[in-house]
Protein backbone atom coordinates (compact mmCIF):
# COMPACT_ATOMS: atom_id res chain seq x y z
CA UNK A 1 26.19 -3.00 -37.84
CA UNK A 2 24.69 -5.21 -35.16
CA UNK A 3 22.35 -4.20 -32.55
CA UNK A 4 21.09 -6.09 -29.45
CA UNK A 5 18.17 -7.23 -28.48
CA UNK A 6 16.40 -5.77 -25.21
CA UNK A 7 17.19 -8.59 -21.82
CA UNK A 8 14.51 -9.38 -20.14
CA UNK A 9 15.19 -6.56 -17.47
CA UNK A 10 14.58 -4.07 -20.57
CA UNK A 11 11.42 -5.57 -21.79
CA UNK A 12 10.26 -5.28 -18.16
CA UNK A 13 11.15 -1.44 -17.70
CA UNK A 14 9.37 -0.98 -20.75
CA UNK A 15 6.44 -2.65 -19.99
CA UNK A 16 6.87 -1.06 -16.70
CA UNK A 17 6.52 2.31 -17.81
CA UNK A 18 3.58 1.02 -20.48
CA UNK A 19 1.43 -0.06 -17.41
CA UNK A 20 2.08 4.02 -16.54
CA UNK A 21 0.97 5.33 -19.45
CA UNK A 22 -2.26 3.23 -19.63
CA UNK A 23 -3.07 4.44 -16.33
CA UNK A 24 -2.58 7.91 -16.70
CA UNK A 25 -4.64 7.96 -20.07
CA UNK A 26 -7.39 6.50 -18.36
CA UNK A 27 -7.38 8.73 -15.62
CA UNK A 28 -7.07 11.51 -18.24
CA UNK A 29 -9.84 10.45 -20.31
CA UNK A 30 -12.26 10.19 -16.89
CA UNK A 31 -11.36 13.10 -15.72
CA UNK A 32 -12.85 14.81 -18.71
CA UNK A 33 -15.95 12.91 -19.04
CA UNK A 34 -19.44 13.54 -17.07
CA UNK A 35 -18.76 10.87 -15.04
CA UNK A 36 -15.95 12.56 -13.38
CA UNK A 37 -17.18 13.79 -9.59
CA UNK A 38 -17.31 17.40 -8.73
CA UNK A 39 -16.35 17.55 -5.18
CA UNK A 40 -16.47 20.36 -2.88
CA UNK A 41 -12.53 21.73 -2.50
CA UNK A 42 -12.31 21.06 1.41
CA UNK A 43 -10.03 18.30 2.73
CA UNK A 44 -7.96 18.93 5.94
CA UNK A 45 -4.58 18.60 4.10
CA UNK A 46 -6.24 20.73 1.29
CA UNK A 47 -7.25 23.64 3.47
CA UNK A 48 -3.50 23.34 5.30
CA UNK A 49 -1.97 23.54 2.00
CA UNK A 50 -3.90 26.54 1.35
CA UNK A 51 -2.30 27.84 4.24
CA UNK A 52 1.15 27.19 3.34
CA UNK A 53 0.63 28.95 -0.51
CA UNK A 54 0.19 31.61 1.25
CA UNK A 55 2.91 31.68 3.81
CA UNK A 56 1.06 31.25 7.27
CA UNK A 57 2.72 28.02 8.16
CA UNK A 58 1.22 25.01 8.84
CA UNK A 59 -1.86 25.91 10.17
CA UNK A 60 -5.50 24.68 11.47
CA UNK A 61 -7.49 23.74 8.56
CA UNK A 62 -10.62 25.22 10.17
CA UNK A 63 -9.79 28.12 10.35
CA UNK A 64 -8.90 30.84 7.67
CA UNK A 65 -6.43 33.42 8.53
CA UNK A 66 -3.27 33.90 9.54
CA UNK A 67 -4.10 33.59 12.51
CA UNK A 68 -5.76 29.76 12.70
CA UNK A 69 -2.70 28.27 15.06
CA UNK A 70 0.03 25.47 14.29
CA UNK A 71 -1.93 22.24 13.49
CA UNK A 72 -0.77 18.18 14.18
CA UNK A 73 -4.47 17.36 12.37
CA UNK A 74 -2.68 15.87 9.14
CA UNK A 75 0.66 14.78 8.08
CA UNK A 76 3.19 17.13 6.15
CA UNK A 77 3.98 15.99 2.84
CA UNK A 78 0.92 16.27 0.65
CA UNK A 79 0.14 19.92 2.08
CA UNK A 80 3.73 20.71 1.22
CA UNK A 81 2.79 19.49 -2.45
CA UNK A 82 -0.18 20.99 -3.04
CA UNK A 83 0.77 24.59 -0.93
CA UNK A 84 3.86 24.33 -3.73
CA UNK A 85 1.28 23.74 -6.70
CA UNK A 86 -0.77 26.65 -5.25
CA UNK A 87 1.92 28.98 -4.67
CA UNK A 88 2.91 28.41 -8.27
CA UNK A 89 -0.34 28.25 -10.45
CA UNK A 90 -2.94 30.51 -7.77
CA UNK A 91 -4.80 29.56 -4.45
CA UNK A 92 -7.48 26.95 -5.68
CA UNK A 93 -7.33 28.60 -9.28
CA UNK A 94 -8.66 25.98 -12.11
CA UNK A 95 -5.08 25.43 -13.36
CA UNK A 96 -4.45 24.46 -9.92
CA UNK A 97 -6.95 22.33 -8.80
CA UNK A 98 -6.18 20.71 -12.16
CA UNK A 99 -2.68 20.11 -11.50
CA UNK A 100 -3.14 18.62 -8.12
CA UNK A 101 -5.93 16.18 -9.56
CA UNK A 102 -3.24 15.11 -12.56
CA UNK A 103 -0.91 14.56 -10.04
CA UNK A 104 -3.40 12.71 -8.05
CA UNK A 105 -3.90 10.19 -11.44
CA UNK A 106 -0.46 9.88 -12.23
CA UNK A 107 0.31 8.47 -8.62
CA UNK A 108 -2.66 5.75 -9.41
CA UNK A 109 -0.55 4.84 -12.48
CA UNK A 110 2.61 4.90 -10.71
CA UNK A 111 0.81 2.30 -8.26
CA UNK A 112 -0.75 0.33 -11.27
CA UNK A 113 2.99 -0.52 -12.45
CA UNK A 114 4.02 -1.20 -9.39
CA UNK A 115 1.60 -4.14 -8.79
CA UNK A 116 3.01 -4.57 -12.45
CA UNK A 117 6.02 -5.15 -11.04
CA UNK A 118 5.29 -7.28 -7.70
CA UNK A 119 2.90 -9.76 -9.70
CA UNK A 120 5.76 -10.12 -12.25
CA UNK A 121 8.46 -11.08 -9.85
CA UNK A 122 5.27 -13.40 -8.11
CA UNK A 123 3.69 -14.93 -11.31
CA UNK A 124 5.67 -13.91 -14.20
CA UNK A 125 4.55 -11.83 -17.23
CA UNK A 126 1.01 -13.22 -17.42
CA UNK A 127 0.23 -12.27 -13.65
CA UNK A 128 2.11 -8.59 -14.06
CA UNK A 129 -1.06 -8.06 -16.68
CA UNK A 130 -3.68 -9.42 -14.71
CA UNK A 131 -3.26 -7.44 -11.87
CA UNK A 132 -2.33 -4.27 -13.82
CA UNK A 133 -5.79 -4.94 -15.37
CA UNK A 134 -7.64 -5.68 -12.77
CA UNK A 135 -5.81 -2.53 -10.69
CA UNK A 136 -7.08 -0.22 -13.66
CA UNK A 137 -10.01 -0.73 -13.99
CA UNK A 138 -10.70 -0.79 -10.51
CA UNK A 139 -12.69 2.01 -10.08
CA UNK A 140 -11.93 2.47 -6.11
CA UNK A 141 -8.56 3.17 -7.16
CA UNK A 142 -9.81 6.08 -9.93
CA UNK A 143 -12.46 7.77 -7.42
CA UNK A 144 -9.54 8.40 -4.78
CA UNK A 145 -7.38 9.86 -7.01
CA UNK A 146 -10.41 12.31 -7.57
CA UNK A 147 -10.00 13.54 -4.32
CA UNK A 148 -7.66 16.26 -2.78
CA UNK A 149 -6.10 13.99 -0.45
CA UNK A 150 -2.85 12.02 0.34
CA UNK A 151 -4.32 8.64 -0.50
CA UNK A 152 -2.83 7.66 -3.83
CA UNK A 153 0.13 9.38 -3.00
CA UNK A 154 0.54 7.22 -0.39
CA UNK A 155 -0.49 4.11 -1.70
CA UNK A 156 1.84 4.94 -4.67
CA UNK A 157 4.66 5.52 -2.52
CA UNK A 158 3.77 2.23 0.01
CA UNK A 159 3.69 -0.27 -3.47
CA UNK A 160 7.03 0.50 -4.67
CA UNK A 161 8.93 0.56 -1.72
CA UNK A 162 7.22 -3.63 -1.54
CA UNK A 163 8.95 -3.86 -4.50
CA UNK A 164 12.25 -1.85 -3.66
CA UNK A 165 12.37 -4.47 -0.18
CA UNK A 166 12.43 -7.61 -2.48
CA UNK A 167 15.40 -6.11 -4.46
CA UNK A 168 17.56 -4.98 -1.57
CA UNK A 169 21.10 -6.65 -1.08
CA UNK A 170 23.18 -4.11 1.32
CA UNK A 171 23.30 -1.72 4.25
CA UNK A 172 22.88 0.95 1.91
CA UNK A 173 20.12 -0.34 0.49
CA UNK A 174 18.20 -0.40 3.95
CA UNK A 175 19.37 2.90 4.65
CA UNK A 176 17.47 4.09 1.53
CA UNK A 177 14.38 1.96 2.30
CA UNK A 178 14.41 3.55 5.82
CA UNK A 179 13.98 7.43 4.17
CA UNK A 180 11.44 5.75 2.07
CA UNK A 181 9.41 4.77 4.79
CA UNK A 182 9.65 7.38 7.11
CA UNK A 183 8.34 9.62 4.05
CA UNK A 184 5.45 7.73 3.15
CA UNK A 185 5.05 8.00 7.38
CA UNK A 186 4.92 11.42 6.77
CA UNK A 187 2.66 11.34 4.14
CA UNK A 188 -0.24 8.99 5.12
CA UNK A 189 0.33 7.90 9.30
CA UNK A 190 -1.65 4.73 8.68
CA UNK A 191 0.87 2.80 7.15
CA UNK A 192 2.54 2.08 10.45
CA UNK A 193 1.48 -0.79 11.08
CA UNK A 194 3.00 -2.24 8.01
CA UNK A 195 6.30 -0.43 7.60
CA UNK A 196 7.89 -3.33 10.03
CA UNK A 197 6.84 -5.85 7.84
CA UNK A 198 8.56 -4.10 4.82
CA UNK A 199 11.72 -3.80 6.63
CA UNK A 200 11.54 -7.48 7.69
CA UNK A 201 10.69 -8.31 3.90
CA UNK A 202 14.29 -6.42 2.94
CA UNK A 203 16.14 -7.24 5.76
CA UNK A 204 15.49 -10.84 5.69
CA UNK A 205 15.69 -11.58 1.99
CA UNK A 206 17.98 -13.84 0.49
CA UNK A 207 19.94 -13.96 -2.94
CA UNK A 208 16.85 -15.65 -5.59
CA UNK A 209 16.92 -17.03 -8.55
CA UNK A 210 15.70 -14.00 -11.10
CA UNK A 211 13.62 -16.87 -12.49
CA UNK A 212 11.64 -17.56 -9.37
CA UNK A 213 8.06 -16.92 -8.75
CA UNK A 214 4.61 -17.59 -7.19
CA UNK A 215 3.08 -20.10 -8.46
CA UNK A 216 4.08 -23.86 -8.13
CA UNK A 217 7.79 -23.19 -7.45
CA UNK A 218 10.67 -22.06 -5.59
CA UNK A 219 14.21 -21.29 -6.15
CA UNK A 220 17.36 -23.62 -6.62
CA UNK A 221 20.57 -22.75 -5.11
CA UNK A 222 23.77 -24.30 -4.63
CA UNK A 223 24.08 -26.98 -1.54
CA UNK A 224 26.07 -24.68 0.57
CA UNK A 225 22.60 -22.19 1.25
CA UNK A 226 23.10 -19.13 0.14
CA UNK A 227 22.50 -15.61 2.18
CA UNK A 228 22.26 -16.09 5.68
CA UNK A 229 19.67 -13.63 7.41
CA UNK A 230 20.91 -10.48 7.84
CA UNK A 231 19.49 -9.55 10.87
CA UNK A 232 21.70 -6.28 11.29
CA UNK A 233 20.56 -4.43 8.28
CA UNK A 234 17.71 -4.20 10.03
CA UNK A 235 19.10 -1.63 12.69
CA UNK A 236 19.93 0.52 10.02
CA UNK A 237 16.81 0.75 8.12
CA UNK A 238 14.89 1.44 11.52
CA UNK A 239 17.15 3.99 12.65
CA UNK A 240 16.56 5.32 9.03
CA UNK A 241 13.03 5.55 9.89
CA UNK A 242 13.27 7.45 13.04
CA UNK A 243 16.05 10.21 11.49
CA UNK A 244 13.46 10.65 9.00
CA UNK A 245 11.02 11.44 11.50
CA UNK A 246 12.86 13.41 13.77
CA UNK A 247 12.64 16.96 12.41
CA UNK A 248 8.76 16.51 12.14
CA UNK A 249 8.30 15.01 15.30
CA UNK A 250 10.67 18.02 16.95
CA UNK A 251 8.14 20.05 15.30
CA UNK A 252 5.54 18.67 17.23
CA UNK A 253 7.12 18.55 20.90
CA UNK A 254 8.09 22.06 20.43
CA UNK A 255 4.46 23.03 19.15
CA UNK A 256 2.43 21.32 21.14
CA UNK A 257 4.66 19.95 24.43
CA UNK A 258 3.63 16.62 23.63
CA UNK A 259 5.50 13.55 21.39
CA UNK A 260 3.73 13.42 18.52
CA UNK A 261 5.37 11.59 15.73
CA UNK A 262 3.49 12.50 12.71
CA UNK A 263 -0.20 13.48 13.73
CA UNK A 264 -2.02 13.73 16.85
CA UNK A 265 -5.90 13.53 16.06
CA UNK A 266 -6.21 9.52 16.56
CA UNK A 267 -8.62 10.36 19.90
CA UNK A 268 -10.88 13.04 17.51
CA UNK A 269 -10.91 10.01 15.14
CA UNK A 270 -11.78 6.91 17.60
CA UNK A 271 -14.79 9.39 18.65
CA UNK A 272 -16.39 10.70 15.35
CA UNK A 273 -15.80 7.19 13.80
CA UNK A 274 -17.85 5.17 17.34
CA UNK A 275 -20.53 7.84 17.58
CA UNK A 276 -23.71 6.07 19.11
CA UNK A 277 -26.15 4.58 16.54
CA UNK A 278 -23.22 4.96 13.90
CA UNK A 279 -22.27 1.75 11.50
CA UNK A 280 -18.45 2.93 11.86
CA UNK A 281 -18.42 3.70 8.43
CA UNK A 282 -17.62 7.46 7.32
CA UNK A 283 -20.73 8.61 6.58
CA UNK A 284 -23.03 12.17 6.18
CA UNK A 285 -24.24 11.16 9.33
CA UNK A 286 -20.86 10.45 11.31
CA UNK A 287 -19.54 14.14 9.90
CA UNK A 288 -21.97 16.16 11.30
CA UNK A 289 -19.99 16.41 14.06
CA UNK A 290 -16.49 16.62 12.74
CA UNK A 291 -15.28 20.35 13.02
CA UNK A 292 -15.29 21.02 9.58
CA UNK A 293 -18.92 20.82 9.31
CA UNK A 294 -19.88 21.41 13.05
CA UNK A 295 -19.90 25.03 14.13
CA UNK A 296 -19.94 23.81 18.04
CA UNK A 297 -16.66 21.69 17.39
CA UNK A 298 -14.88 23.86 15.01
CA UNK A 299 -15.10 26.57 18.05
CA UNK A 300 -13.98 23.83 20.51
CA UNK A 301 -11.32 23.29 18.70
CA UNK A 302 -10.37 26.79 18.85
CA UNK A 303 -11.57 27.54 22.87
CA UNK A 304 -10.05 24.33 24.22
CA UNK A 305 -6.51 24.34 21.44
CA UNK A 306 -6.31 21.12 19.80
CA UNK A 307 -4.13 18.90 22.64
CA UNK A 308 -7.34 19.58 25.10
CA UNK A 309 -9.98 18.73 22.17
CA UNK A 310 -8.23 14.96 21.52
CA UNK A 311 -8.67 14.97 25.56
CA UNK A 312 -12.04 15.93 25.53
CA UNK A 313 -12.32 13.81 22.23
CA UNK A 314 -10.75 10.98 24.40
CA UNK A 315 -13.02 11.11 27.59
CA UNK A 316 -16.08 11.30 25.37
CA UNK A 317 -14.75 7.82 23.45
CA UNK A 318 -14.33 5.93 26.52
CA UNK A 319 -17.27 7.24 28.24
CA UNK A 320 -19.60 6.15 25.52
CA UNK A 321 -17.38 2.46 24.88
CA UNK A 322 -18.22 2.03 28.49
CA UNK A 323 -21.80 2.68 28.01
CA UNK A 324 -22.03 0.17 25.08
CA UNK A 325 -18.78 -1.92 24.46
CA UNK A 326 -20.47 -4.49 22.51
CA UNK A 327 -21.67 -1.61 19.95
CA UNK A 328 -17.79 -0.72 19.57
CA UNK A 329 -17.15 -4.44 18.70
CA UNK A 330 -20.03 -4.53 16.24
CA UNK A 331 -18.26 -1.51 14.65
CA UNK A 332 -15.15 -3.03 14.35
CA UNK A 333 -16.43 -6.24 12.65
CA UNK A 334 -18.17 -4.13 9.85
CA UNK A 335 -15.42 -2.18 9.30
CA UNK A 336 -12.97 -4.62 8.59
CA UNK A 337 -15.40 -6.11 6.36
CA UNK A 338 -15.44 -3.02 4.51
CA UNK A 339 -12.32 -2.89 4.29
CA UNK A 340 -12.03 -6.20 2.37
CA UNK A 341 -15.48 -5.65 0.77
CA UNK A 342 -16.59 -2.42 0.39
CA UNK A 343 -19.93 -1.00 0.87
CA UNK A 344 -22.84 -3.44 -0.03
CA UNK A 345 -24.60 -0.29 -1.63
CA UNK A 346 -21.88 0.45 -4.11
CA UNK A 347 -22.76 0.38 -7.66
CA UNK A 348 -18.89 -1.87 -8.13
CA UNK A 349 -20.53 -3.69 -4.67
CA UNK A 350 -20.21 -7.07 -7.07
CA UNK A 351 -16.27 -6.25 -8.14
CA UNK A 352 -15.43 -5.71 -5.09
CA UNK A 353 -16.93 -9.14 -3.38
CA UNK A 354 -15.44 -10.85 -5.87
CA UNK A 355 -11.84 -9.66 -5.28
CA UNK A 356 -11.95 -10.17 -1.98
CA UNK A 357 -12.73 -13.82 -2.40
CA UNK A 358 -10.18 -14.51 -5.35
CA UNK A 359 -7.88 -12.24 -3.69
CA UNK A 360 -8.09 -14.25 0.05
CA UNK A 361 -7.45 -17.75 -2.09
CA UNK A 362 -4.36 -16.39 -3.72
CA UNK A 363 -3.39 -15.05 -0.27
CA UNK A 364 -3.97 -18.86 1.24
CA UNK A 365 -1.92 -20.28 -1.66
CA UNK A 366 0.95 -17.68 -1.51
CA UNK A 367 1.47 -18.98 2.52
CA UNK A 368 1.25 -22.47 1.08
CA UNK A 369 4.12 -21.48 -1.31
CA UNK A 370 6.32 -18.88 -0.39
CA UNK A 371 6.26 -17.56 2.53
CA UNK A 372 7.74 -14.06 1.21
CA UNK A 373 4.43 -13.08 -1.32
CA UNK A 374 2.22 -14.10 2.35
CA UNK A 375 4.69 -11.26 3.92
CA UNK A 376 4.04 -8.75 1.08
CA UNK A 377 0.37 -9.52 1.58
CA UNK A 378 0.60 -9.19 5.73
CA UNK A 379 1.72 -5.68 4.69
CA UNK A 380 -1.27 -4.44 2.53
CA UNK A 381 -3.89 -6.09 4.89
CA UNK A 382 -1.79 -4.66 8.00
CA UNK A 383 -2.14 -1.01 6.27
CA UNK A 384 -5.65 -1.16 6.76
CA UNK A 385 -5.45 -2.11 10.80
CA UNK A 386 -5.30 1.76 11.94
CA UNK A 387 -8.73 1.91 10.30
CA UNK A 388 -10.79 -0.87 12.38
CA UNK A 389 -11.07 0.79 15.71
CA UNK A 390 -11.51 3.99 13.98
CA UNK A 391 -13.61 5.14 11.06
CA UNK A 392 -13.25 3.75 6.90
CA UNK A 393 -14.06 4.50 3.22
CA UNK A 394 -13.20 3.28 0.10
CA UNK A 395 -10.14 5.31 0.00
CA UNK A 396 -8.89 4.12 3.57
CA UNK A 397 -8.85 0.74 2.26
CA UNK A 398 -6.69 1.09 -1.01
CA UNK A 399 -3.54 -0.47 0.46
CA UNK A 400 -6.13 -3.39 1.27
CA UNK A 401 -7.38 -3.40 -1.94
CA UNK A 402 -4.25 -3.25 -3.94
CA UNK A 403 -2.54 -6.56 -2.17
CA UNK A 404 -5.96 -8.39 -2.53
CA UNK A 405 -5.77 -7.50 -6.53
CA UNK A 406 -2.11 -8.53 -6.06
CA UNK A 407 -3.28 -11.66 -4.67
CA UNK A 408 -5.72 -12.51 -6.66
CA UNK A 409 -3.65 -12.31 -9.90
CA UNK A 410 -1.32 -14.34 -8.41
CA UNK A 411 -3.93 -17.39 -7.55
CA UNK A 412 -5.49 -17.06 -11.20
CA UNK A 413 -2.32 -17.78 -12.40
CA UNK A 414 -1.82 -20.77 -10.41
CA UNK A 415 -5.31 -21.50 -11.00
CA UNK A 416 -4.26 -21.52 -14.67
CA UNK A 417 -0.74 -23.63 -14.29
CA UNK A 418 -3.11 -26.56 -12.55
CA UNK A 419 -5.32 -26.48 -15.75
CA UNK A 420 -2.15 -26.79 -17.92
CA UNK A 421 -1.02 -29.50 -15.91
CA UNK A 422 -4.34 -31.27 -16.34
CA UNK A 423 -3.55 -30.59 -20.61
CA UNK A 424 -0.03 -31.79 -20.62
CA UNK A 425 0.60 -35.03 -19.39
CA UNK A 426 4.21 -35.58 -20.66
CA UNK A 427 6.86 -34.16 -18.06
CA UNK A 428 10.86 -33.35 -18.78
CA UNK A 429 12.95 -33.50 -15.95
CA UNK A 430 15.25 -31.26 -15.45
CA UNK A 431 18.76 -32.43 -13.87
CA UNK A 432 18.86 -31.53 -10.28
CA UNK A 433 21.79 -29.11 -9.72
CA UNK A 434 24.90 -30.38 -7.33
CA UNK A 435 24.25 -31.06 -4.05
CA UNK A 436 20.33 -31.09 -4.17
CA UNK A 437 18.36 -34.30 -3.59
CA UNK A 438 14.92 -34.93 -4.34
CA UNK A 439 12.55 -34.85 -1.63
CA UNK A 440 9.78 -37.56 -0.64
CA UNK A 441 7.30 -34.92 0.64
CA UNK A 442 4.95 -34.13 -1.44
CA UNK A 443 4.86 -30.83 -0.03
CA UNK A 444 8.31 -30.14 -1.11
CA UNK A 445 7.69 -31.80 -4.45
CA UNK A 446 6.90 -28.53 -6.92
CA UNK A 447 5.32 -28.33 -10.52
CA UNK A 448 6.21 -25.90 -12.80
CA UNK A 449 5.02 -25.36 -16.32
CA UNK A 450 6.40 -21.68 -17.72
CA UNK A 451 6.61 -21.26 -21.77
CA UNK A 452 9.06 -18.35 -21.47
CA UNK A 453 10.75 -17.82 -18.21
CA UNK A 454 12.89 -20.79 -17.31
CA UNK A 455 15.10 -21.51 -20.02
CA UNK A 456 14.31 -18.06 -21.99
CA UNK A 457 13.67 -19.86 -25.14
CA UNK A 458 10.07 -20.10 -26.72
CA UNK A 459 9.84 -23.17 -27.38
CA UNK A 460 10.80 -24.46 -23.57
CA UNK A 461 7.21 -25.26 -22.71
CA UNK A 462 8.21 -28.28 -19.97
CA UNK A 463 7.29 -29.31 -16.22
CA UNK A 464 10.11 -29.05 -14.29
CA UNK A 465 10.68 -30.85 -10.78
CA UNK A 466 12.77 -28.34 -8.63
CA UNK A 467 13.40 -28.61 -4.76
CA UNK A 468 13.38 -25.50 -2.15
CA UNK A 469 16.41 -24.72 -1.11
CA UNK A 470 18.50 -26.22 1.78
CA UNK A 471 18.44 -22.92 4.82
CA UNK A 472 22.18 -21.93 6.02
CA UNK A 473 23.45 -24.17 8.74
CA UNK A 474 24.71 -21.81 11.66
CA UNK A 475 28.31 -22.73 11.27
CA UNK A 476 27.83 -21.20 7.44
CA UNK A 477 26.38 -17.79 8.65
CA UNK A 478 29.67 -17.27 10.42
């Protein structure tokens, strides 16, 4: 009796799901160690899910009671999840707050083999560990998950669909993406900014070779082009999107007479993050006058309703940006340094420097090479954006974080390929396949030394010239 082998596809899943259960044993092993942080309980989606266990709707989170008023503060989905966890196991009971922090590490691990998975498909096997390393032990990644809040969810939720847009070949398929991003819309409002670029990464990829990858290649084709861009899938993973949306945003019209499409604190925010003599960053400081801390506010909030706060909240941003616009500048700046960063003060102040700049070279040679990792990259950094004008903290800049370790695996591994280059100086060439011609450019001329992947045989250690492929005349596409 004869069995098979795993393909390549198997090893992958497997390794896939490896990368998972490293991360959630190390978030398992922190979380019962002293160096675990005990937080206080309160987060705005925490206190609305607290609400929701015990069925009085979805409800101001500064306010206890039944009687606290409908709320467009936070986004639905993680208050749903943890209202359902309460409900279930008791209203902030141990077993609880337990289950809500193991679901917080097990989304970290679900976004560790993600970046498994988009640094395998960018630099092959070597690059999938790297950045699965270098995402675990990250520990920017492990604090957030500490917290009671939507971030790794969200950031979990944000990696995979990356790596669901590089795989997608029909309508279908977009239609599917669309849900996908309209949830993680409806989970964490920030990513806005970079669910276009996701759709554009599905709905303008082409059929790949499975080989291909970052690095110092690109794919062969046949000489009649391949997929031509299919511009119209992209209607249907937009209008995906919005369908998705609708029922929330409804919700919000109907509560508050105003379109709101997932959330409607962004004025409350662009105030308590631009407070005078504030760095932008979220600090004790900058909270003393959120409404969860302030007394003054919290009974604004409840005077005024919350539509005439984010006016009020409003007037007093653009009173003080007039008063000082260069300070709001300044802000800006330093938070988008922090973003890519961190805080100087940090004890991981030295990690996180260092990512940024290994990260921001293999960002410079992903645009050199293919243009598709620069897009996946565009996405993380463009995750971030919501967060310059406004207020940040380490766990606002995860999706930052995650493409820059993405990134930076990616240009160690190239870094690598160059030094094996410099080792092996004897070169097999590869026949060019029909209807290809070697270019003069050297920018079109491409290197590739792989040990494993091209010829899926051991011993195929080689440098092989290939040449990108030719794009789709118009009369093909037709």
């Amino acid at each position: 009796m004869s069995t098979n082998a795993p393909g390549p596809a198997d090893r992958k899943s497997i390794v896939t799901f490896l990368v998972f259960a490293i991360g959630l044993v190390i978030g398992l092993v922190w979380l019962c160690t002293p160096w675990f942080p005990v937080r206080s309980a309160f987060s705005e989606e925490e206190w609305v899910g607290v609400h929701l266990a015990r069925g009085e709707g979805f409800t101001s989170p500064f306010l206890d009671g039944p009687g606290a008023g409908a709320t467009s503060w936070c986004p639905p989905v993680y208050p749903v999840i943890v209202g359902i966890i309460y409900r279930a196991m008791g209203v902030r009971s141990t077993g609880a707050i337990l289950a809500v922090l193991i679901f917080n590490l097990a989304c970290r691990a679900a976004a560790g083999s993600a970046i498994y998975c988009l640094a395998w498909r960018m630099a092959g096997r070597r690059g999938g560990w790297i950045a699965a390393g270098l995402f675990l032990i990250n520990p920017v990644f492990l604090n957030a998950a500490g917290i009671c809040w939507d971030n790794s969810l969200a950031l979990a939720i944000f990696l995979w669909l990356v790596v669901a847009a590089s795989r997608i070949r029909n309508k279908a398929g977009m239609v599917e993406l669309g849900v996908g991003c309209g949830l993680l819309l409806l989970t964490n409002a920030a990513y806005a900014a970079a669910v276009p670029v996701v759709l554009l990464i599905a709905g303008f990829s082409s059929q790949r070779n499975k080989n291909a990858h970052v690095g110092w290649e690109v794919a062969t084709a046949t000489g009649n082009g391949g997929q031509c861009p299919p511009y119209n899938r992209l209607g249907f993973g937009v209008v995906a999107v919005v369908v998705t949306l609708l029922p929330w945003t409804a919700r919000n019209y109907i509560q508050f007479n105003r379109l709101l499409f997932v959330r409607g604190n962004l004025a409350a925010e662009l105030w308590l993050g631009n407070q005078p003599g504030t760095t932008g960053w979220t600090t004790l400081a900058m909270l003393q006058s959120h409404p969860s801390v302030d007394p003054v506010e919290r009974r604004l909030v409840f005077q005024l309703g919350e539509m005439k706060y984010f006016d009020l909240c409003r007037r007093r941003f653009w009173d003080e940006f007039h008063d000082a616009p260069g300070d709001f500048i300044r802000r800006c700046g330093y938070r988008a340094a922090y973003l890519l960063l961190g805080e100087p003060s940090r004890p991981h102040a030295a990690m996180d420097i260092a990512l940024a700049g290994v990260g921001l070279t293999g960002i410079w040679i992903a645009w050199r090479k293919r243009m598709q990792s620069a897009g996946i990259a565009a996405a993380g950094l463009l995750a971030g954006l919501p967060y310059v004008p406004t207020q940040v903290h380490d766990r606002y800049a995860l999706p930052v974080r995650a493409m820059l370790t993405l990134m930076a695996a990616a240009g160690i591994c190239a870094v690598i390929e160059r030094l094996a280059f410099a080792r092996n100086r004897t070169f097999q060439k590869e026949p060019l396949p029909a209807g290809h011609t070697l270019s003069q450019s050297p920018r079109r001329l491409i290197w590739q030394f792989d040990n494993t992947r091209w010829n899926d045989r051991p011993d195929a250690a080689l440098a092989t010239i290939v040449v990108r492929r030719r794009p789709a005349r118009k009369s093909e596409c037709n």
